[in-house]
PDB file of N, CA and C in Angstrom:
ATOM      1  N   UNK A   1      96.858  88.543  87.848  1.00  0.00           N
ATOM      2  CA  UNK A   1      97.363  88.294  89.180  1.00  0.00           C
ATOM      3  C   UNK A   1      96.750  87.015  89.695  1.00  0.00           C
ATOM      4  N   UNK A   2      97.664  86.324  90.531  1.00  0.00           N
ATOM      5  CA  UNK A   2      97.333  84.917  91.154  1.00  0.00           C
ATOM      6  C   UNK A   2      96.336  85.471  91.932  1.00  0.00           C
ATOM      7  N   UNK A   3      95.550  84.890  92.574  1.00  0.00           N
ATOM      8  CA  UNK A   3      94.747  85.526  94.161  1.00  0.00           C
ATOM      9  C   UNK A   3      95.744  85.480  95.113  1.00  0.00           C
ATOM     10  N   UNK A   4      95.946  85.897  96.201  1.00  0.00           N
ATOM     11  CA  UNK A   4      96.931  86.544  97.041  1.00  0.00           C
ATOM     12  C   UNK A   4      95.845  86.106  98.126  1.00  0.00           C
ATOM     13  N   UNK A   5      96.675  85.077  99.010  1.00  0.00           N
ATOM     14  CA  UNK A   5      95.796  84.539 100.580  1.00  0.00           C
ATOM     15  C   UNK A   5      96.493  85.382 101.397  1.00  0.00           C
ATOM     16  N   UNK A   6      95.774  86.058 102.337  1.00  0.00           N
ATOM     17  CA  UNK A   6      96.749  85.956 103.907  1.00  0.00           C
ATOM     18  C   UNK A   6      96.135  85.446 105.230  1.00  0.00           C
ATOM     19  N   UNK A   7      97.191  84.703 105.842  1.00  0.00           N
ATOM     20  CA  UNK A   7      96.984  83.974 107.073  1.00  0.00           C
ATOM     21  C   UNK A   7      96.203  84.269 107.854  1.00  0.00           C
ATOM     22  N   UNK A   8      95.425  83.869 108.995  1.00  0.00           N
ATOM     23  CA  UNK A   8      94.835  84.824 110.052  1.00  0.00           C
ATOM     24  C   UNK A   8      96.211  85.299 110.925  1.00  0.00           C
ATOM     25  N   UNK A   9      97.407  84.223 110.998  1.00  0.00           N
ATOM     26  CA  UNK A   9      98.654  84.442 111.440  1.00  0.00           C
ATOM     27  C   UNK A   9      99.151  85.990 111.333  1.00  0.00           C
ATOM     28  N   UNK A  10      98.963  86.103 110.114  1.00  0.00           N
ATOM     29  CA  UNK A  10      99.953  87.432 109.570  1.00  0.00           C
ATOM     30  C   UNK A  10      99.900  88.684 110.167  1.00  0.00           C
ATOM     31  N   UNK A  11     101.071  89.312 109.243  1.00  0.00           N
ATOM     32  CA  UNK A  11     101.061  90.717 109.726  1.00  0.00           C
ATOM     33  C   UNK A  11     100.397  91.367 109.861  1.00  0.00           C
ATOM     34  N   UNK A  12     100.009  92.437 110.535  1.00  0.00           N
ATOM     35  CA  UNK A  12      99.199  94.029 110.694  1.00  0.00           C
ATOM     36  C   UNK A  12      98.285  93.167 111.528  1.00  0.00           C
ATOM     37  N   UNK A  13      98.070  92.292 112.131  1.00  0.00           N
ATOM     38  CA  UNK A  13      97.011  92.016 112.526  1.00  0.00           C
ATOM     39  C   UNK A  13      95.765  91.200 112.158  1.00  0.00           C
ATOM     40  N   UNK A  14      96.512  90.686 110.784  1.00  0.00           N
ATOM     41  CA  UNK A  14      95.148  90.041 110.425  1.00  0.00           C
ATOM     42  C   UNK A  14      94.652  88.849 110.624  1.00  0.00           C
ATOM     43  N   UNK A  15      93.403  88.968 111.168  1.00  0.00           N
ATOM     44  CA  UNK A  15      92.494  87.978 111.653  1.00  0.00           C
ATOM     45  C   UNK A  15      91.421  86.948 110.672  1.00  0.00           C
ATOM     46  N   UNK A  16      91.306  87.871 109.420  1.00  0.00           N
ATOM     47  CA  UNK A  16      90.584  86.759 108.887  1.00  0.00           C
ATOM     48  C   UNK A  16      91.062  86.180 107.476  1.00  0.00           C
ATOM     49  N   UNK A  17      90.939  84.849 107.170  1.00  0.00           N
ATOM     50  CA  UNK A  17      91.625  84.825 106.014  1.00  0.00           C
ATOM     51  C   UNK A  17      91.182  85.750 104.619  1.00  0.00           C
ATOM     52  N   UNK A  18      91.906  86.659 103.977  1.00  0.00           N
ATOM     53  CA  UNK A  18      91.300  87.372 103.309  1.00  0.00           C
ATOM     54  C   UNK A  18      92.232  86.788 101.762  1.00  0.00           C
ATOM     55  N   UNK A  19      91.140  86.757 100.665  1.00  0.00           N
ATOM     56  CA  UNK A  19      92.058  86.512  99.335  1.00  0.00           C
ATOM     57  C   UNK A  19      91.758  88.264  98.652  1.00  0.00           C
ATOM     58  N   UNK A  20      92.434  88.498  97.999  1.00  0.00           N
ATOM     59  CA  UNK A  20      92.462  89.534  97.130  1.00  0.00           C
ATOM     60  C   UNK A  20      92.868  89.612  95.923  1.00  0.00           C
ATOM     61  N   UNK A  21      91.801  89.920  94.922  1.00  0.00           N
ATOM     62  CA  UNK A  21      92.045  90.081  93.898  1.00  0.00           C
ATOM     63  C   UNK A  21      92.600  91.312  92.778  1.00  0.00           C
ATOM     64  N   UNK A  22      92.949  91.439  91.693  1.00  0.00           N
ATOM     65  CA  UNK A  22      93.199  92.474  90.869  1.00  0.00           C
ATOM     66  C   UNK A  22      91.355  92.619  89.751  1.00  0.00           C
ATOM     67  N   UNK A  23      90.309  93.707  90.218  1.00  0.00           N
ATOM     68  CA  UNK A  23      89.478  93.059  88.797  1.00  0.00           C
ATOM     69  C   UNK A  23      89.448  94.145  88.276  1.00  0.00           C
ATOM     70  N   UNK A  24      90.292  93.837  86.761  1.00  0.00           N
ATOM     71  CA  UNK A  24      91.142  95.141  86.455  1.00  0.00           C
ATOM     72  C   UNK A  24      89.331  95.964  85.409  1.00  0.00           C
ATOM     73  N   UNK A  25      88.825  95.293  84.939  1.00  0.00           N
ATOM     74  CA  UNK A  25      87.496  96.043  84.436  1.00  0.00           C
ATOM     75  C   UNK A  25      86.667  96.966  85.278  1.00  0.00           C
ATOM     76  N   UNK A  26      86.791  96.696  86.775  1.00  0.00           N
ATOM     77  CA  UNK A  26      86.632  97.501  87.700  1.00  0.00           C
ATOM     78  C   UNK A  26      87.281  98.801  88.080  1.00  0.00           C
ATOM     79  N   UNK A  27      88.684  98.252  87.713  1.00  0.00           N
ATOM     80  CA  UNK A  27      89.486  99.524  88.110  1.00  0.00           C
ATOM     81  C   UNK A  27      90.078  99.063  89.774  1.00  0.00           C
ATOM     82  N   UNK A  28      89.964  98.561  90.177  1.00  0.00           N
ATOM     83  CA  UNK A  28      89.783  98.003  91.828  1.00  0.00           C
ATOM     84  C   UNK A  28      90.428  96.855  92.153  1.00  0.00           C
ATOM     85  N   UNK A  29      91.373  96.946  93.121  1.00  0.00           N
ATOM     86  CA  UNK A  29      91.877  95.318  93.740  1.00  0.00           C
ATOM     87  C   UNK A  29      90.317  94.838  94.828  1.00  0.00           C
ATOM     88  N   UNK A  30      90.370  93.682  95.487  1.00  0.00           N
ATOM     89  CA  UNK A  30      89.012  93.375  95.687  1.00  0.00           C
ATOM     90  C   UNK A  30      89.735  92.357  96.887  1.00  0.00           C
ATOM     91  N   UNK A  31      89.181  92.788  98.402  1.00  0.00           N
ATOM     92  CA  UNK A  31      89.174  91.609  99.488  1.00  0.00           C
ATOM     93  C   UNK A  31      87.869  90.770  99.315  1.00  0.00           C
ATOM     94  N   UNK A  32      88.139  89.624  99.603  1.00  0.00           N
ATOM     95  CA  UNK A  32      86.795  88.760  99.542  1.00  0.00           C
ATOM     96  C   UNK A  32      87.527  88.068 100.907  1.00  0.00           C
ATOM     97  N   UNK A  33      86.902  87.869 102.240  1.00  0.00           N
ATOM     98  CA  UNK A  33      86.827  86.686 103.209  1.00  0.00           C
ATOM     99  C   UNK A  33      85.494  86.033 103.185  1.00  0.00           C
ATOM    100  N   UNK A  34      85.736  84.459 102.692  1.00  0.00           N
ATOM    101  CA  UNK A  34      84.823  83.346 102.746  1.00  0.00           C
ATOM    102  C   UNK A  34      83.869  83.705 101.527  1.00  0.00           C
ATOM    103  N   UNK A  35      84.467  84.041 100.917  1.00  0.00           N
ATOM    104  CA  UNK A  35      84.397  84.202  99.164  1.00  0.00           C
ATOM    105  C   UNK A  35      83.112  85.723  99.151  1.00  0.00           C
ATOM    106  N   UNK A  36      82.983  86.376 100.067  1.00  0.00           N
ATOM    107  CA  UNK A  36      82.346  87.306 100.388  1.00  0.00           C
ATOM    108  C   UNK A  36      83.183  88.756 100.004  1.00  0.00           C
ATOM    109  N   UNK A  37      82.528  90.033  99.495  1.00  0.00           N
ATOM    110  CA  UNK A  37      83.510  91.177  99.582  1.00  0.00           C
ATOM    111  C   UNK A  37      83.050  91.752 100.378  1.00  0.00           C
ATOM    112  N   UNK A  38      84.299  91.800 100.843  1.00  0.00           N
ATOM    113  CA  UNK A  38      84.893  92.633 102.124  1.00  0.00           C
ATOM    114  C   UNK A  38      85.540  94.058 102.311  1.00  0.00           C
ATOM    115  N   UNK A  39      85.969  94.336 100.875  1.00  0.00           N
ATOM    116  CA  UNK A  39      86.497  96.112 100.927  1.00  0.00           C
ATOM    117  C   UNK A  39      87.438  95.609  99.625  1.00  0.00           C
ATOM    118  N   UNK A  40      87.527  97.066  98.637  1.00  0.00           N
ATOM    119  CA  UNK A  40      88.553  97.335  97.603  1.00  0.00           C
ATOM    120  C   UNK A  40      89.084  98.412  97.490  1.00  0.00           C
ATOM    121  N   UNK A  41      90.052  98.567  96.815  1.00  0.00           N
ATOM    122  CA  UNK A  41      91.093  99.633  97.012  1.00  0.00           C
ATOM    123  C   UNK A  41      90.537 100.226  95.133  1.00  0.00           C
ATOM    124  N   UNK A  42      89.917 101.111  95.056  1.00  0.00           N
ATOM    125  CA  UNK A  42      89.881 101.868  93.536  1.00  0.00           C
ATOM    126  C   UNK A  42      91.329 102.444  93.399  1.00  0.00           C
ATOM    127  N   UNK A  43      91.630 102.028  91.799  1.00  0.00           N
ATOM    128  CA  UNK A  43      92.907 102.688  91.510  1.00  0.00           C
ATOM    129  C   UNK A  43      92.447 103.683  89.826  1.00  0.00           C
ATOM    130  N   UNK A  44      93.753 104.341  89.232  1.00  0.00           N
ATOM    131  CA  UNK A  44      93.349 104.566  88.104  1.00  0.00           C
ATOM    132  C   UNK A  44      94.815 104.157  87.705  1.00  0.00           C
ATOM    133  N   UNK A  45      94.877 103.613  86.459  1.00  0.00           N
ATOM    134  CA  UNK A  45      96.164 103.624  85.645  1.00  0.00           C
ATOM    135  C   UNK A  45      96.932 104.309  84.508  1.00  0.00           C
ATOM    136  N   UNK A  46      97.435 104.480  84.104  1.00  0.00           N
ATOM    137  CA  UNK A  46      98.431 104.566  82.813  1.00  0.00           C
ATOM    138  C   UNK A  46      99.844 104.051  82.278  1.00  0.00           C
ATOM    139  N   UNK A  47     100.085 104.436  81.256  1.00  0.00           N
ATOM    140  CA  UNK A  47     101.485 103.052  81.626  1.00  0.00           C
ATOM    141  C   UNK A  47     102.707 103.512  82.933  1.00  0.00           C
ATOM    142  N   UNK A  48     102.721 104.300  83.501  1.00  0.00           N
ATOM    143  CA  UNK A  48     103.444 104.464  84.133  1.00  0.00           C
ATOM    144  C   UNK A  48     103.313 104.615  85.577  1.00  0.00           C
ATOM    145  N   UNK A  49     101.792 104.578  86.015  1.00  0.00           N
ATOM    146  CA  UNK A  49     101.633 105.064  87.451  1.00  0.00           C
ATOM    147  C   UNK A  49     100.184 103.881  87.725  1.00  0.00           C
ATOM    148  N   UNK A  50     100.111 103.622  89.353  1.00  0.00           N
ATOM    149  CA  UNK A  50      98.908 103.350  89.297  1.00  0.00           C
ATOM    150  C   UNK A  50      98.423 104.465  90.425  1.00  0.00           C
ATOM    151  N   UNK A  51      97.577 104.993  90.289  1.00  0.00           N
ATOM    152  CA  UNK A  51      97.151 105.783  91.081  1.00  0.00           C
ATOM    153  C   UNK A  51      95.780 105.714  91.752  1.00  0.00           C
ATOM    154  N   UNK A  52      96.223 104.960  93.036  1.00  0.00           N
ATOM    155  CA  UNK A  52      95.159 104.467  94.534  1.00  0.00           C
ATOM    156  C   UNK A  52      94.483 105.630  94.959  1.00  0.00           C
ATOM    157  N   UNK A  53      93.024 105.932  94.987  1.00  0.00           N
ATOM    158  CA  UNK A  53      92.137 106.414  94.518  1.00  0.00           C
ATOM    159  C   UNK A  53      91.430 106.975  96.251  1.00  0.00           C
ATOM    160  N   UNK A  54      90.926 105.621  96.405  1.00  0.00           N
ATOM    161  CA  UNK A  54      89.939 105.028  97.860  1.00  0.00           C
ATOM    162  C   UNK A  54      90.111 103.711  98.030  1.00  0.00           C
ATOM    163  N   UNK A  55      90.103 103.488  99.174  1.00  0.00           N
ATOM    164  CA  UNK A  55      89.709 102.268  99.971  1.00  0.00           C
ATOM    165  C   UNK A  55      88.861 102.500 100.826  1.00  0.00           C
ATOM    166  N   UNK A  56      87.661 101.329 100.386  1.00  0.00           N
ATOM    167  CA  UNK A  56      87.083 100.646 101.725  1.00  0.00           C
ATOM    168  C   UNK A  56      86.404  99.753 102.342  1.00  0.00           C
ATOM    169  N   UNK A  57      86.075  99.426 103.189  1.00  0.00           N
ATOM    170  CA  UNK A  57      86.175  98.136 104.239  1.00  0.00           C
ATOM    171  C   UNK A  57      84.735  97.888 104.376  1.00  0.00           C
ATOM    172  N   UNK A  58      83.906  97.077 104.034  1.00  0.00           N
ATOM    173  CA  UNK A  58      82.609  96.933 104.602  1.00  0.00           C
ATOM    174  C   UNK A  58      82.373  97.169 106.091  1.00  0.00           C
ATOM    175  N   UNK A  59      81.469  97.749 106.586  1.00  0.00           N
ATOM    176  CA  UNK A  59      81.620  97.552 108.418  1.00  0.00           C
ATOM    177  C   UNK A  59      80.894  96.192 108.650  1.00  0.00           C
ATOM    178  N   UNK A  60      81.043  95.077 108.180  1.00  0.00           N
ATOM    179  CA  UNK A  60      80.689  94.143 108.919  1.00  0.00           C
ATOM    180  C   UNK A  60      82.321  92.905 108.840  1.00  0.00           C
ATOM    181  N   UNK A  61      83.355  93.790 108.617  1.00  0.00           N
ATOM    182  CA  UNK A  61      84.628  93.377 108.671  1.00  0.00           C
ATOM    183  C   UNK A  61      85.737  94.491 108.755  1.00  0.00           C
ATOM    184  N   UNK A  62      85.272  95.310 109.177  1.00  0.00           N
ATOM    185  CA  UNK A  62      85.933  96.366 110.026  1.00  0.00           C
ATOM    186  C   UNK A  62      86.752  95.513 111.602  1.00  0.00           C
ATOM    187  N   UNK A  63      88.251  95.893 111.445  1.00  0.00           N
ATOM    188  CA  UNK A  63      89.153  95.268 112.896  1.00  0.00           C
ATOM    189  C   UNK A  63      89.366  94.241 112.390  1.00  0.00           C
ATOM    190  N   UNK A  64      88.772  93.510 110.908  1.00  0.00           N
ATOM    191  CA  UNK A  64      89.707  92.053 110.380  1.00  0.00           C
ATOM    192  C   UNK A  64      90.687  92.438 110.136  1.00  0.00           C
ATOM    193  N   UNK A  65      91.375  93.000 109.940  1.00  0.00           N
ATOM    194  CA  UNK A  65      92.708  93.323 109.277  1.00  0.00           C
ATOM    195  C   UNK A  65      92.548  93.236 107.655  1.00  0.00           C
ATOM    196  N   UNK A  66      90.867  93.639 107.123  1.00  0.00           N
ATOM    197  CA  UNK A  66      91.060  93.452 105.753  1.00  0.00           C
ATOM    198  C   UNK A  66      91.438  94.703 105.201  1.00  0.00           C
ATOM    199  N   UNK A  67      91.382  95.702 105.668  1.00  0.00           N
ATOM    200  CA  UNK A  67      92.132  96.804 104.953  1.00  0.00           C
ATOM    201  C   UNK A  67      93.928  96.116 104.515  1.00  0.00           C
ATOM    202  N   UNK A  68      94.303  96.002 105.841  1.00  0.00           N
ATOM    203  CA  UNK A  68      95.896  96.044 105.625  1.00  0.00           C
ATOM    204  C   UNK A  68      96.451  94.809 105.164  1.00  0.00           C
ATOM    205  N   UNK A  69      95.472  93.722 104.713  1.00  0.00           N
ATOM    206  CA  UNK A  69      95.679  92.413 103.779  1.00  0.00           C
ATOM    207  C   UNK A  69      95.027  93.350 102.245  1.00  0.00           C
ATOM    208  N   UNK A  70      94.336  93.714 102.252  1.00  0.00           N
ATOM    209  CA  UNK A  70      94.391  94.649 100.812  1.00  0.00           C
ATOM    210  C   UNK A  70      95.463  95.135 100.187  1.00  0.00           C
ATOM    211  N   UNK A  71      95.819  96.340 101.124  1.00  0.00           N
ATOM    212  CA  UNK A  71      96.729  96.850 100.562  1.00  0.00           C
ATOM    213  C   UNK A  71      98.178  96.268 100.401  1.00  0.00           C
ATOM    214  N   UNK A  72      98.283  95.399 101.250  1.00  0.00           N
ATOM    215  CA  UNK A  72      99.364  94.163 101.393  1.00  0.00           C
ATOM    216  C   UNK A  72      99.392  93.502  99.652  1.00  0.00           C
ATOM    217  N   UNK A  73      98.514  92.752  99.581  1.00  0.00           N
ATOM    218  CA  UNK A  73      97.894  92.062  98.322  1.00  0.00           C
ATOM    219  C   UNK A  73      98.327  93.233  96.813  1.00  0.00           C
ATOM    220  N   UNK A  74      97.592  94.203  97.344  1.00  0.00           N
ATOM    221  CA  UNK A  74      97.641  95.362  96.144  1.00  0.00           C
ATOM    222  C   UNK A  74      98.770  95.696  96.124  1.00  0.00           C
ATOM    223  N   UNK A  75      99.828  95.848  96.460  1.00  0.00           N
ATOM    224  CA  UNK A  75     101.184  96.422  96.584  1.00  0.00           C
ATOM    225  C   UNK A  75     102.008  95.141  96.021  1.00  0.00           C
ATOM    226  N   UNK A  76     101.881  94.130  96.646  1.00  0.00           N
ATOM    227  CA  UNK A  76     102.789  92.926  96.104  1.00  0.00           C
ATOM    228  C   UNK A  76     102.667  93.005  94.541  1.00  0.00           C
ATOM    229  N   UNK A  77     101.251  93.164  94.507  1.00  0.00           N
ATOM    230  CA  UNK A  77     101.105  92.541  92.500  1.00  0.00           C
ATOM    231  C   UNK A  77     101.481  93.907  92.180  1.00  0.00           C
ATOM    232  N   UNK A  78     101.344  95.431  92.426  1.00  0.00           N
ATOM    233  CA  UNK A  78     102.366  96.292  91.514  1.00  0.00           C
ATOM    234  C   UNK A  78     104.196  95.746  91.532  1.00  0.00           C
ATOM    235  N   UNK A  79     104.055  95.809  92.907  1.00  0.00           N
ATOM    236  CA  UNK A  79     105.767  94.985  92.510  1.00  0.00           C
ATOM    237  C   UNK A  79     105.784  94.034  91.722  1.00  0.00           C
ATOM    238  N   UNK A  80     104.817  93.148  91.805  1.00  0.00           N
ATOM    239  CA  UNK A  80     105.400  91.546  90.977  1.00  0.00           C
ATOM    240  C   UNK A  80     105.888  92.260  89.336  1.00  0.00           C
ATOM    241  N   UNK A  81     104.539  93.046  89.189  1.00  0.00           N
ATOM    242  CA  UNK A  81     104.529  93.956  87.660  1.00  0.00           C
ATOM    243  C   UNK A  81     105.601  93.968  87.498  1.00  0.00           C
ATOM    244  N   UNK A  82     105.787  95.369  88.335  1.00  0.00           N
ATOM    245  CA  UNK A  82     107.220  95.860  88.246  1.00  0.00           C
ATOM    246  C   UNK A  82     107.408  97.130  87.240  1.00  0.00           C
ATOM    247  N   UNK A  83     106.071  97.421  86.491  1.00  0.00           N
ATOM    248  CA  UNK A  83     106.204  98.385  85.146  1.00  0.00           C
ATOM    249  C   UNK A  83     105.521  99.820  85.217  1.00  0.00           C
ATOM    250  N   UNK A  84     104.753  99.975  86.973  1.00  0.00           N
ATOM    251  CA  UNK A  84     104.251 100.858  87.520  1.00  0.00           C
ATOM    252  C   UNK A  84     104.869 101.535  88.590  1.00  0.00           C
ATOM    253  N   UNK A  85     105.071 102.942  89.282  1.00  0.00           N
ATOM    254  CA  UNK A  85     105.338 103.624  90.285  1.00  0.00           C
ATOM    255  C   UNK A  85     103.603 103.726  91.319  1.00  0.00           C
ATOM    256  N   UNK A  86     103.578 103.770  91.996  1.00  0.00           N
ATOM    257  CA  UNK A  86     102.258 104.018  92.974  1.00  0.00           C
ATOM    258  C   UNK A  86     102.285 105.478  93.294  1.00  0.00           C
ATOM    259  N   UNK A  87     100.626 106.068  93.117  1.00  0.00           N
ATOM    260  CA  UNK A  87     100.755 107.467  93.332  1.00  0.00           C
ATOM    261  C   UNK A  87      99.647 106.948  94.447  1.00  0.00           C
ATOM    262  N   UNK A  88      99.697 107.369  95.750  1.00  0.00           N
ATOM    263  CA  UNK A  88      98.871 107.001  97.089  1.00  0.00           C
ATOM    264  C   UNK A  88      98.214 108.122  97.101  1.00  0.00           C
ATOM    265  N   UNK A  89      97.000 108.496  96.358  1.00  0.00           N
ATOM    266  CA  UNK A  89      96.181 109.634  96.752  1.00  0.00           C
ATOM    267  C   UNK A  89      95.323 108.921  97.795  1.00  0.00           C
ATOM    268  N   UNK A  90      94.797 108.194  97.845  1.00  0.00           N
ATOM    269  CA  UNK A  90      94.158 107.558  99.004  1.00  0.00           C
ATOM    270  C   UNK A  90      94.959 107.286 100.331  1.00  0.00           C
ATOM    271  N   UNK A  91      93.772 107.940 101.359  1.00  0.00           N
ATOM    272  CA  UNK A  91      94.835 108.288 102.420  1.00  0.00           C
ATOM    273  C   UNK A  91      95.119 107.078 103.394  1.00  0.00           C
ATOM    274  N   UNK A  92      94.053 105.528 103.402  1.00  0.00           N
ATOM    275  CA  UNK A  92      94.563 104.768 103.895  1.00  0.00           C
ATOM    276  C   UNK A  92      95.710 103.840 103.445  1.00  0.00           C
ATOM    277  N   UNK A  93      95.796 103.530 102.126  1.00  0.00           N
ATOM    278  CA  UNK A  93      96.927 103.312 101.244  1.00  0.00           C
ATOM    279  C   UNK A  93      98.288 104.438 101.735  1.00  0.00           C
ATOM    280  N   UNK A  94      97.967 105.676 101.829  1.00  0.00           N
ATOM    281  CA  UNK A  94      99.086 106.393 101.951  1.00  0.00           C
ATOM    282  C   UNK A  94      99.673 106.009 102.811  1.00  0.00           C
ATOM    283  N   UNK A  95      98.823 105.930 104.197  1.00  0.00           N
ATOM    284  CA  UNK A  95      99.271 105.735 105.619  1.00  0.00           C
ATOM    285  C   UNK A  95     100.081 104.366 105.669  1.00  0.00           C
ATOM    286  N   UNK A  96      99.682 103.356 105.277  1.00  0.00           N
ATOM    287  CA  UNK A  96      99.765 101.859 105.021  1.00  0.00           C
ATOM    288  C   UNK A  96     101.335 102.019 104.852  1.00  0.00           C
ATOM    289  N   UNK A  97     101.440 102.558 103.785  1.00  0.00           N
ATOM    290  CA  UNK A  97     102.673 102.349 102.684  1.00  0.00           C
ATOM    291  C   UNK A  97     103.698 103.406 103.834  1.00  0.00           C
ATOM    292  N   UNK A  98     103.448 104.468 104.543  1.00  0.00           N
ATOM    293  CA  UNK A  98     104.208 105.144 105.283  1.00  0.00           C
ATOM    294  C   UNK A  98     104.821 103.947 106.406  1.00  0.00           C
ATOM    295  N   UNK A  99     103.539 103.076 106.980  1.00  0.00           N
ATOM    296  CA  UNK A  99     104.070 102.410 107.995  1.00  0.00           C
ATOM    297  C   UNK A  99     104.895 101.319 107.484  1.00  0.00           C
ATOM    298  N   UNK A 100     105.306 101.332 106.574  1.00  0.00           N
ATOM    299  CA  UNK A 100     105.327  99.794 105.752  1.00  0.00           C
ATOM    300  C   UNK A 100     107.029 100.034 105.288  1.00  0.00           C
ATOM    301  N   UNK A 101     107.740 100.333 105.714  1.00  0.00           N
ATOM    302  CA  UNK A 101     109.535 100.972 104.755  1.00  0.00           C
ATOM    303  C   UNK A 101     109.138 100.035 103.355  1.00  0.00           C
ATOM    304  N   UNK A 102     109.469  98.655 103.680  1.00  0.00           N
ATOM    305  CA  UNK A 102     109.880  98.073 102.368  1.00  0.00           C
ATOM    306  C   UNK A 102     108.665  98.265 101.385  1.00  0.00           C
ATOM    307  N   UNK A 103     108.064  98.682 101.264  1.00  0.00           N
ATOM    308  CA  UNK A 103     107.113  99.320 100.168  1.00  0.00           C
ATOM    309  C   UNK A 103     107.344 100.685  99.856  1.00  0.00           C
ATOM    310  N   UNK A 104     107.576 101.584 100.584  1.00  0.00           N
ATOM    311  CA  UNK A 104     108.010 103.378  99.963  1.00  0.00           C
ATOM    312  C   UNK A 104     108.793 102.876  98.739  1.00  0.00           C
ATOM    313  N   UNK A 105     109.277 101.984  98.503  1.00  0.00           N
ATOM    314  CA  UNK A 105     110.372 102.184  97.006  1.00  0.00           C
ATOM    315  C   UNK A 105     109.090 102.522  96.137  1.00  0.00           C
ATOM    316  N   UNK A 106     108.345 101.664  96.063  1.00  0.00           N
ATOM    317  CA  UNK A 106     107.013 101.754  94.908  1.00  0.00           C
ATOM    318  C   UNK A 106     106.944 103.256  94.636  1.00  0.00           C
ATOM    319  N   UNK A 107     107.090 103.832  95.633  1.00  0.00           N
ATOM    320  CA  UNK A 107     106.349 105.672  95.334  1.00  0.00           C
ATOM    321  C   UNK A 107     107.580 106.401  94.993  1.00  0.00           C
ATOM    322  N   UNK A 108     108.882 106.136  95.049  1.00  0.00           N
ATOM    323  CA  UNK A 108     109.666 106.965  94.889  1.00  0.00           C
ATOM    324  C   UNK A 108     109.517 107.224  93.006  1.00  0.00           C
ATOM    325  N   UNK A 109     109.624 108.396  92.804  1.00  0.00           N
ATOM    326  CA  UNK A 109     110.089 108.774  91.148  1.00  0.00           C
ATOM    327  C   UNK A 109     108.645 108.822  90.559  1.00  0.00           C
ATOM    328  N   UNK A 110     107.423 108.675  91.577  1.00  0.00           N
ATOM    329  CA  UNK A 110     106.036 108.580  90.853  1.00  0.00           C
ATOM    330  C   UNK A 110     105.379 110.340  91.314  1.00  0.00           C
ATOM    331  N   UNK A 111     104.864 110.495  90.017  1.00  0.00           N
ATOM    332  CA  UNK A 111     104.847 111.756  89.706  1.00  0.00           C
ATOM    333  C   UNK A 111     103.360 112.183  90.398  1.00  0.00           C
ATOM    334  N   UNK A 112     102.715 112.774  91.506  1.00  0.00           N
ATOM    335  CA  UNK A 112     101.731 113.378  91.880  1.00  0.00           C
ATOM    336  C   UNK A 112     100.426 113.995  91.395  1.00  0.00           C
ATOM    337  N   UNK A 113     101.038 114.856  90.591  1.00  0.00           N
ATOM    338  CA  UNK A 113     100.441 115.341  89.496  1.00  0.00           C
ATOM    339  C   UNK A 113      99.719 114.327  88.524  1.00  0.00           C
TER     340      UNK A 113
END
């Protein structure tokens, strides 16, 4: 995955520029603002699902909007894929993706279990 910027402009609110990464040896997408980490989203994979685990936010960037530039970031690169369904066991990811329409496609046909 490219790194993924978002604006302080942007959606959900976000205030600080946050890049996010995929560091797939981790298991984890990864916010960094001002090359600092800031909160990651743990996933687990297989070829067919990625399944979002936890997220979370350092509290000394808590109200940046780096949660919802995370999951923003993390959602684009399963789409870019394109070869995964999203299973949202994590409940801020869940919520995210509820408020979000054009992202529910990701979860449709992805198996829970």
């Amino acid at each position: 995955m490219g790194d993924t910027r978002f604006d302080p402009a942007g959606n959900d609110g976000v205030m600080a520029d946050v890049e996010v990464r995929n560091n797939e040896s981790e298991n984890r997408y990864e916010a960094y603002v001002d090359g600092e980490l800031a909160g990651f989203a743990a996933y687990e994979v297989d070829d067919r699902r990625i399944v979002f685990t936890h997220t979370e936010v350092a509290d000394a960037f808590e109200g940046m909007g780096v949660g919802s530039a995370l999951a923003r970031g993390a959602l684009d690169d399963v789409r870019a894929n394109g070869n995964r369904r999203v299973v949202p066991r994590c409940p801020f990811i869940r919520s995210w993706i509820e408020r979000h329409p054009d992202y529910q496609d990701l979860v449709r046909g992805a198996r829970q279990d």
